[in-house]
PDB file of N, CA and C in Angstrom:
ATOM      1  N   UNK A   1     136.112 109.146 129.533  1.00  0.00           N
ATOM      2  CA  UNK A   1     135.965 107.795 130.031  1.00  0.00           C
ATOM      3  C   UNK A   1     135.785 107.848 131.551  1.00  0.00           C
ATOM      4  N   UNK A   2     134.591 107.244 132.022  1.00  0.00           N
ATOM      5  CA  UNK A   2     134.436 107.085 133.701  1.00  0.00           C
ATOM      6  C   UNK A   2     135.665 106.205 134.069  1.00  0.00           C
ATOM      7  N   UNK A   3     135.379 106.409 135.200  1.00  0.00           N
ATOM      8  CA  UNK A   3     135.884 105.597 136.537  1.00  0.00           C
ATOM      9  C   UNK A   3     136.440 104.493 136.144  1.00  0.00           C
ATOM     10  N   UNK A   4     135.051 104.557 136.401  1.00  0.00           N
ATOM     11  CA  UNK A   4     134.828 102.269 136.218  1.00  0.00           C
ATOM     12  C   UNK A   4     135.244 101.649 135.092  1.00  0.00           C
ATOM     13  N   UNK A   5     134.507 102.737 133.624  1.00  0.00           N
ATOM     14  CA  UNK A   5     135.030 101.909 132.512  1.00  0.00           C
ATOM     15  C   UNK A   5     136.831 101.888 132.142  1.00  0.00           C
ATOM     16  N   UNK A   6     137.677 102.746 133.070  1.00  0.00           N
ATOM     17  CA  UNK A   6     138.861 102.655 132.725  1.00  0.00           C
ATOM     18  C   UNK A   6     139.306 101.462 133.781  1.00  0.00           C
ATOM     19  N   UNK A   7     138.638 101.318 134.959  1.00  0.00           N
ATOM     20  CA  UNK A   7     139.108 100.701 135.771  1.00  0.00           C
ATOM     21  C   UNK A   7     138.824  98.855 134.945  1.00  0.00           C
ATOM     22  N   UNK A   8     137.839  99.150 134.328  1.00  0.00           N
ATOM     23  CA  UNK A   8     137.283  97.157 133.581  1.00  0.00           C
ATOM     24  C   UNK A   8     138.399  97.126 132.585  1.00  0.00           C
ATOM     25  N   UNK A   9     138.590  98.753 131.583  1.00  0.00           N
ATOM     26  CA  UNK A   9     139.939  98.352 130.601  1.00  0.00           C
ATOM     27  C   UNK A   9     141.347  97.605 131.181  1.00  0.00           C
ATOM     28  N   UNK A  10     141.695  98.347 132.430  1.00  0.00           N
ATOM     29  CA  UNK A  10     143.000  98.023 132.842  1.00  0.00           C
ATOM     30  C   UNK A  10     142.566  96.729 133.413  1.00  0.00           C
ATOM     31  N   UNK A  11     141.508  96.248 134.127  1.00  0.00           N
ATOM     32  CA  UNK A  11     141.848  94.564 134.229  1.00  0.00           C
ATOM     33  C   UNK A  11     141.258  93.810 133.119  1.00  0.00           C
ATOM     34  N   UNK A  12     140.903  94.073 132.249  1.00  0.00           N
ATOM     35  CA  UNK A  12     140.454  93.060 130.950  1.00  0.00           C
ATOM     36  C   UNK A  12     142.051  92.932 130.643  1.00  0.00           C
ATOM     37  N   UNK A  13     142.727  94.165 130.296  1.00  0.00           N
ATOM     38  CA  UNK A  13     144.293  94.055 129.634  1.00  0.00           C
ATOM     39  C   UNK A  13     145.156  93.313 130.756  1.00  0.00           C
ATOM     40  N   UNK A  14     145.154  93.365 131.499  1.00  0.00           N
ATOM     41  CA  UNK A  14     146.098  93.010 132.583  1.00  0.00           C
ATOM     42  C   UNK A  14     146.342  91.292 132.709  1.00  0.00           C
ATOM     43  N   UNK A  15     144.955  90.948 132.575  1.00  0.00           N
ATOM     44  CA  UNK A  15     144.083  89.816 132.946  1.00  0.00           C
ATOM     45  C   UNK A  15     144.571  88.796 131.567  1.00  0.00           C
ATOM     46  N   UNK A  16     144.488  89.675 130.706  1.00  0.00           N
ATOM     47  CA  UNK A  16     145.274  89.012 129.112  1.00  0.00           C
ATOM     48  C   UNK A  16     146.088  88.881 128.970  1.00  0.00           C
ATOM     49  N   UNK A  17     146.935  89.324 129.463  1.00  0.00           N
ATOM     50  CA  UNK A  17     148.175  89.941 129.201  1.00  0.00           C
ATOM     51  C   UNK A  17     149.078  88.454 130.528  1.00  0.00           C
ATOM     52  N   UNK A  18     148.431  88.288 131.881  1.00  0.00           N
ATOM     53  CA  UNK A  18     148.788  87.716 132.369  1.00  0.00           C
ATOM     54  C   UNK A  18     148.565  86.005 132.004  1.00  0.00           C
ATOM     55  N   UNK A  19     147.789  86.010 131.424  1.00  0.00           N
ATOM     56  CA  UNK A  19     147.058  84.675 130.354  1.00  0.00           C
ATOM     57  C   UNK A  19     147.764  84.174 129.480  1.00  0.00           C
ATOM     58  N   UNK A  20     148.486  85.101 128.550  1.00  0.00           N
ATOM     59  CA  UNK A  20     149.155  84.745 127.798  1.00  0.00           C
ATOM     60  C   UNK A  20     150.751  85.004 127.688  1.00  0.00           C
ATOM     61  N   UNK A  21     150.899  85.388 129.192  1.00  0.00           N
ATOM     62  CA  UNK A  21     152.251  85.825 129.141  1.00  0.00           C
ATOM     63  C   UNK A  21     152.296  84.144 129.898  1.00  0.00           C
ATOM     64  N   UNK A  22     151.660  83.521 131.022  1.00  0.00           N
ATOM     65  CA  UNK A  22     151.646  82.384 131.359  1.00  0.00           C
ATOM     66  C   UNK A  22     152.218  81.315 130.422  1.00  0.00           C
ATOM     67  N   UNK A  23     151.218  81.606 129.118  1.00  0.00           N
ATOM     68  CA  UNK A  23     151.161  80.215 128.241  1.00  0.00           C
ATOM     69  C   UNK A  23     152.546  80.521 127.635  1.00  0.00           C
ATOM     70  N   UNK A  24     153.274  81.510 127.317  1.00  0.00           N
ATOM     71  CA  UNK A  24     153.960  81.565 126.688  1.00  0.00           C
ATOM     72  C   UNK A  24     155.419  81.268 126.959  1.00  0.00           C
ATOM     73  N   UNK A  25     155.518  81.217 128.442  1.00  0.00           N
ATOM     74  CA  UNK A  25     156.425  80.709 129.161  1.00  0.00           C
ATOM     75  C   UNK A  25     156.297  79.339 129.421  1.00  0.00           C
ATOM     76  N   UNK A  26     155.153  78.396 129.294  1.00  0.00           N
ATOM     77  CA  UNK A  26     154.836  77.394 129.318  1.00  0.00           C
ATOM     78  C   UNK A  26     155.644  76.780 128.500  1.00  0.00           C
ATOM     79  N   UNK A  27     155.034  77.264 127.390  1.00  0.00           N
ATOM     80  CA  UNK A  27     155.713  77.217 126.174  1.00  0.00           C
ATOM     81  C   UNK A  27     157.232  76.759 125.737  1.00  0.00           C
ATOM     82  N   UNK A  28     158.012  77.923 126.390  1.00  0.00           N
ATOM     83  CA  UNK A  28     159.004  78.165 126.322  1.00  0.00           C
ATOM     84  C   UNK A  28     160.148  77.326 127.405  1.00  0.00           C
ATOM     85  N   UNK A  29     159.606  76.650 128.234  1.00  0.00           N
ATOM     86  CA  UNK A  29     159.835  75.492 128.737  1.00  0.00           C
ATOM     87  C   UNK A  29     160.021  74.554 128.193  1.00  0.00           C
ATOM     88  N   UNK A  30     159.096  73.608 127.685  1.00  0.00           N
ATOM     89  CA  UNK A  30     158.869  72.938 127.028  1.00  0.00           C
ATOM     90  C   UNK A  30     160.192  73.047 125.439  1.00  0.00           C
ATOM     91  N   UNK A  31     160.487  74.064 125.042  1.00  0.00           N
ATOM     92  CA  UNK A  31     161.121  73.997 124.229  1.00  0.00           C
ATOM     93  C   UNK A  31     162.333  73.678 124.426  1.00  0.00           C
ATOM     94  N   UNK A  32     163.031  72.909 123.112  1.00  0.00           N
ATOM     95  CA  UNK A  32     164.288  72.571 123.113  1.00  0.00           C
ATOM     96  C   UNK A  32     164.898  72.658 122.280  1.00  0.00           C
ATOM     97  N   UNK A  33     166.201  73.082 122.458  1.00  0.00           N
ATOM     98  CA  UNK A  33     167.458  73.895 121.810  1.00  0.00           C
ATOM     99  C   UNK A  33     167.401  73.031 120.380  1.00  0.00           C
ATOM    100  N   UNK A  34     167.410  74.504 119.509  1.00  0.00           N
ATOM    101  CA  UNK A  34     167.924  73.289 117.929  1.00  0.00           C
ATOM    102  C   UNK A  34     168.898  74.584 117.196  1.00  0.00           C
ATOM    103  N   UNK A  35     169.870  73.983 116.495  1.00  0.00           N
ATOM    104  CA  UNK A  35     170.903  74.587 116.118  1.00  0.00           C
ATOM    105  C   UNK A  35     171.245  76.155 116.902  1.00  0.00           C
ATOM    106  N   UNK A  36     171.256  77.098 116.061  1.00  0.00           N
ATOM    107  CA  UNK A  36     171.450  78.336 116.588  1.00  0.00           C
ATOM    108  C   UNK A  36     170.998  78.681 117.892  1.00  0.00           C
ATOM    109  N   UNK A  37     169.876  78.078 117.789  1.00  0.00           N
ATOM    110  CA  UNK A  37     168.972  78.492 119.371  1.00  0.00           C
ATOM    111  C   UNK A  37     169.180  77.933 120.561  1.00  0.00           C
ATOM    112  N   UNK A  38     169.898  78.394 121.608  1.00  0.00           N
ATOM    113  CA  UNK A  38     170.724  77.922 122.693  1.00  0.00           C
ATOM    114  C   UNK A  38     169.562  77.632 123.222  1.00  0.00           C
ATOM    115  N   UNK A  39     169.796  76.891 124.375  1.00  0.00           N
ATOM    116  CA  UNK A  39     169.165  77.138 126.163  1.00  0.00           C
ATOM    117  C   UNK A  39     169.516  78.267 126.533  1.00  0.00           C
ATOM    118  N   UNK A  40     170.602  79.062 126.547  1.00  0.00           N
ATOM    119  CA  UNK A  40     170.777  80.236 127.095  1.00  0.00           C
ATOM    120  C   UNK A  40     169.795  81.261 126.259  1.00  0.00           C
ATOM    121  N   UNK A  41     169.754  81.118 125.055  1.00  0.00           N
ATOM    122  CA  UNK A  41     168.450  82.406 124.817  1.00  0.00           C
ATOM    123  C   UNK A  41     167.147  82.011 125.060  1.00  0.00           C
ATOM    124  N   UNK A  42     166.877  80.715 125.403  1.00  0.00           N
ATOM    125  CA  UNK A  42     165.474  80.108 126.082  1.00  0.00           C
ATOM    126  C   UNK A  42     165.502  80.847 126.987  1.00  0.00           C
ATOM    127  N   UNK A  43     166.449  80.556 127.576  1.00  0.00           N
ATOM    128  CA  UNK A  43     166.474  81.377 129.681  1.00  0.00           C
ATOM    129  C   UNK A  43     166.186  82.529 129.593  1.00  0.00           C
ATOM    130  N   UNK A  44     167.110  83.303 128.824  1.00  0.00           N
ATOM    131  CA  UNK A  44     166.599  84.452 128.641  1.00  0.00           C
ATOM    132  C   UNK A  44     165.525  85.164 128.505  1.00  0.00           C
ATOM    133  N   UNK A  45     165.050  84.306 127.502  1.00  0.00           N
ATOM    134  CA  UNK A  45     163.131  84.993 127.166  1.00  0.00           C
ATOM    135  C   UNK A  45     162.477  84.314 128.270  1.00  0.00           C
ATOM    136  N   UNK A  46     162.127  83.170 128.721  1.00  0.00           N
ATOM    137  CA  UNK A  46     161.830  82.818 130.106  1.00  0.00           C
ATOM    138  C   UNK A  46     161.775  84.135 131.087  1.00  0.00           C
ATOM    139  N   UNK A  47     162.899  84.155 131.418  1.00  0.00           N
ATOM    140  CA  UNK A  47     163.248  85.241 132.399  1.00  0.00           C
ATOM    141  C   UNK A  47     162.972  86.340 131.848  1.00  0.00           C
ATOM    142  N   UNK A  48     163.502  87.266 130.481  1.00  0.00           N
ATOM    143  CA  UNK A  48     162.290  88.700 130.106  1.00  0.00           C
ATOM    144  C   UNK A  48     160.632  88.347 130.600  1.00  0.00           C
ATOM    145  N   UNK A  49     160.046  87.168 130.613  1.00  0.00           N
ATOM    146  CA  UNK A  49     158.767  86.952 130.228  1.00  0.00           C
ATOM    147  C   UNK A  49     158.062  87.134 131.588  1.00  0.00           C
ATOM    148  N   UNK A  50     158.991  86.324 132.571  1.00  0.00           N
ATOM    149  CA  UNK A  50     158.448  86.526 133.891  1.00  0.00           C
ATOM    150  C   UNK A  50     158.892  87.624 134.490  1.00  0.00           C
ATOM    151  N   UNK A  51     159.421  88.226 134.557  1.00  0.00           N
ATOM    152  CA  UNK A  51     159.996  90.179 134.830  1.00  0.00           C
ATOM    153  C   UNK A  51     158.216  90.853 134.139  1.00  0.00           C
ATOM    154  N   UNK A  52     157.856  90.436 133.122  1.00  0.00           N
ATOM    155  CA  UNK A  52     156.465  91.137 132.359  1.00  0.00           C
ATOM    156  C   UNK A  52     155.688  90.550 133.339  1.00  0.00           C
ATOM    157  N   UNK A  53     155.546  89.584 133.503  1.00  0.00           N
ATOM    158  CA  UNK A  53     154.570  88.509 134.561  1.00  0.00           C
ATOM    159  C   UNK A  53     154.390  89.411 135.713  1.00  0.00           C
ATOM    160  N   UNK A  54     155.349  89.849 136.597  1.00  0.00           N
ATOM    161  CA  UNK A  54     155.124  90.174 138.048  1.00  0.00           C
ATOM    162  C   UNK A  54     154.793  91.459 137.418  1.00  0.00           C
ATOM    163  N   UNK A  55     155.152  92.544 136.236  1.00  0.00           N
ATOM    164  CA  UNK A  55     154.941  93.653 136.526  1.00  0.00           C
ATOM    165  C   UNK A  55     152.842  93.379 136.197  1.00  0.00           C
ATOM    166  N   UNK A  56     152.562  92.834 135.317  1.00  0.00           N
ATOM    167  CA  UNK A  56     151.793  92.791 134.964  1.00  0.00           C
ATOM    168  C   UNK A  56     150.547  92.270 136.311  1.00  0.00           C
ATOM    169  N   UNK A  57     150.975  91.510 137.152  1.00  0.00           N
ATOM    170  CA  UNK A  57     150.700  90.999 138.591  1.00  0.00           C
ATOM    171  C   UNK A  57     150.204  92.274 138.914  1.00  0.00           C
ATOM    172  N   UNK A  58     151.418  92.966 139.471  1.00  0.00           N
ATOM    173  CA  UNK A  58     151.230  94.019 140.045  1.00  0.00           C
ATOM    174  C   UNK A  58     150.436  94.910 139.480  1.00  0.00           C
ATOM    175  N   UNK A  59     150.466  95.601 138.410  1.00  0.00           N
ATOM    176  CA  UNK A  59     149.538  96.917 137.918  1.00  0.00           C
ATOM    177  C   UNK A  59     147.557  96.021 138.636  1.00  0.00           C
ATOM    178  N   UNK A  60     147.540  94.834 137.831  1.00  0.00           N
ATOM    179  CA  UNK A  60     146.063  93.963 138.265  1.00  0.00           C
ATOM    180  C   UNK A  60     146.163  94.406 140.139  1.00  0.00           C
ATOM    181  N   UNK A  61     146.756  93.800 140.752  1.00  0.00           N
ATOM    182  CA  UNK A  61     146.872  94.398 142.215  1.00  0.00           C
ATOM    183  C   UNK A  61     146.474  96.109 142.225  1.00  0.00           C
ATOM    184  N   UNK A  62     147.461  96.719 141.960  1.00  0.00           N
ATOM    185  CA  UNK A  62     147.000  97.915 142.219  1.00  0.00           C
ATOM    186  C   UNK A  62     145.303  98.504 141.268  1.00  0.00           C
ATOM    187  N   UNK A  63     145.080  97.789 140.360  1.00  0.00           N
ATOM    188  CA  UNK A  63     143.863  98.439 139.685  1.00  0.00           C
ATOM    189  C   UNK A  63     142.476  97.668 140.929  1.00  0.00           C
ATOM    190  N   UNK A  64     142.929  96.839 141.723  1.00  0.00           N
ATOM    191  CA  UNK A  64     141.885  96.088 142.530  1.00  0.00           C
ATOM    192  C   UNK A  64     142.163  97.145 143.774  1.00  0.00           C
ATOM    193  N   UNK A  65     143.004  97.509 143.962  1.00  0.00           N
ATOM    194  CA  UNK A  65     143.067  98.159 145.231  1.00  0.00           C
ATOM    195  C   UNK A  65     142.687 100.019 145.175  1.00  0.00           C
ATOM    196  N   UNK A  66     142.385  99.842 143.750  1.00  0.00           N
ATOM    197  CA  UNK A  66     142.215 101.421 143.327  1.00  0.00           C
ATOM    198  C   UNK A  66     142.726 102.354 143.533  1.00  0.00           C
ATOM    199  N   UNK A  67     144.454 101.872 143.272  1.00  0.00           N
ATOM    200  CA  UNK A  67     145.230 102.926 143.065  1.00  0.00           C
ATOM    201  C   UNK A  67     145.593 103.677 142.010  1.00  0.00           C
ATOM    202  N   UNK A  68     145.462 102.866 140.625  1.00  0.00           N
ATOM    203  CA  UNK A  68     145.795 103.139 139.205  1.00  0.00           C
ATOM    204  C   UNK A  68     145.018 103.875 139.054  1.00  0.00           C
ATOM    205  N   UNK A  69     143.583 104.080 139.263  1.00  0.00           N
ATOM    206  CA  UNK A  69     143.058 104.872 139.026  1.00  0.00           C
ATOM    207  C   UNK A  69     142.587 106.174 139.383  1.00  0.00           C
ATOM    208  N   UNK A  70     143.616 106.153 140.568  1.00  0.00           N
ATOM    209  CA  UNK A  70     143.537 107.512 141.181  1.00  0.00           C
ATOM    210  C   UNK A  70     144.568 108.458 140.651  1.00  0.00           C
ATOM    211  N   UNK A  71     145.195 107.771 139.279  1.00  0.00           N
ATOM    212  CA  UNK A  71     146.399 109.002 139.123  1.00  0.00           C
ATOM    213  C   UNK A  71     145.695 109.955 138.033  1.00  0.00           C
ATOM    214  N   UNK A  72     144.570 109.545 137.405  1.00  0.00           N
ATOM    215  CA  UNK A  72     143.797 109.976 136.102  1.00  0.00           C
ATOM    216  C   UNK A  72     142.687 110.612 136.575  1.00  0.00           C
TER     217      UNK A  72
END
């Protein structure tokens, strides 16, 4: 695999990944507690979701700045 075409994989994935990690926290806002399912395990996945968010930020940053692809 060239360069480039690993460099378009890692932001097509990144780019998705940040798309739907968005909506899904949207999402998860919007939701409200019914029996078993606290607010506190809302927060929780909220907060796992955006921890994925920034890492996912970041790798897109570094694949623009062409660092990711200097380790391969």
């Amino acid at each position: 695999m060239k360069q480039q075409e690993r460099k378009d994989r890692i932001y097509n994935k990144a780019f998705a990944m940040i798309a739907t990690l968005k909506i899904e926290i949207k999402s998860l806002d919007e939701t409200i507690p019914y029996f078993a399912y606290t607010q506190d395990m809302i927060d929780g996945q909220i907060s796992f979701k955006e921890r994925d968010l920034e890492l996912w930020n970041h790798i897109a940053f570094l694949n623009e700045q062409d660092e990711v692809c200097q380790i391969y």
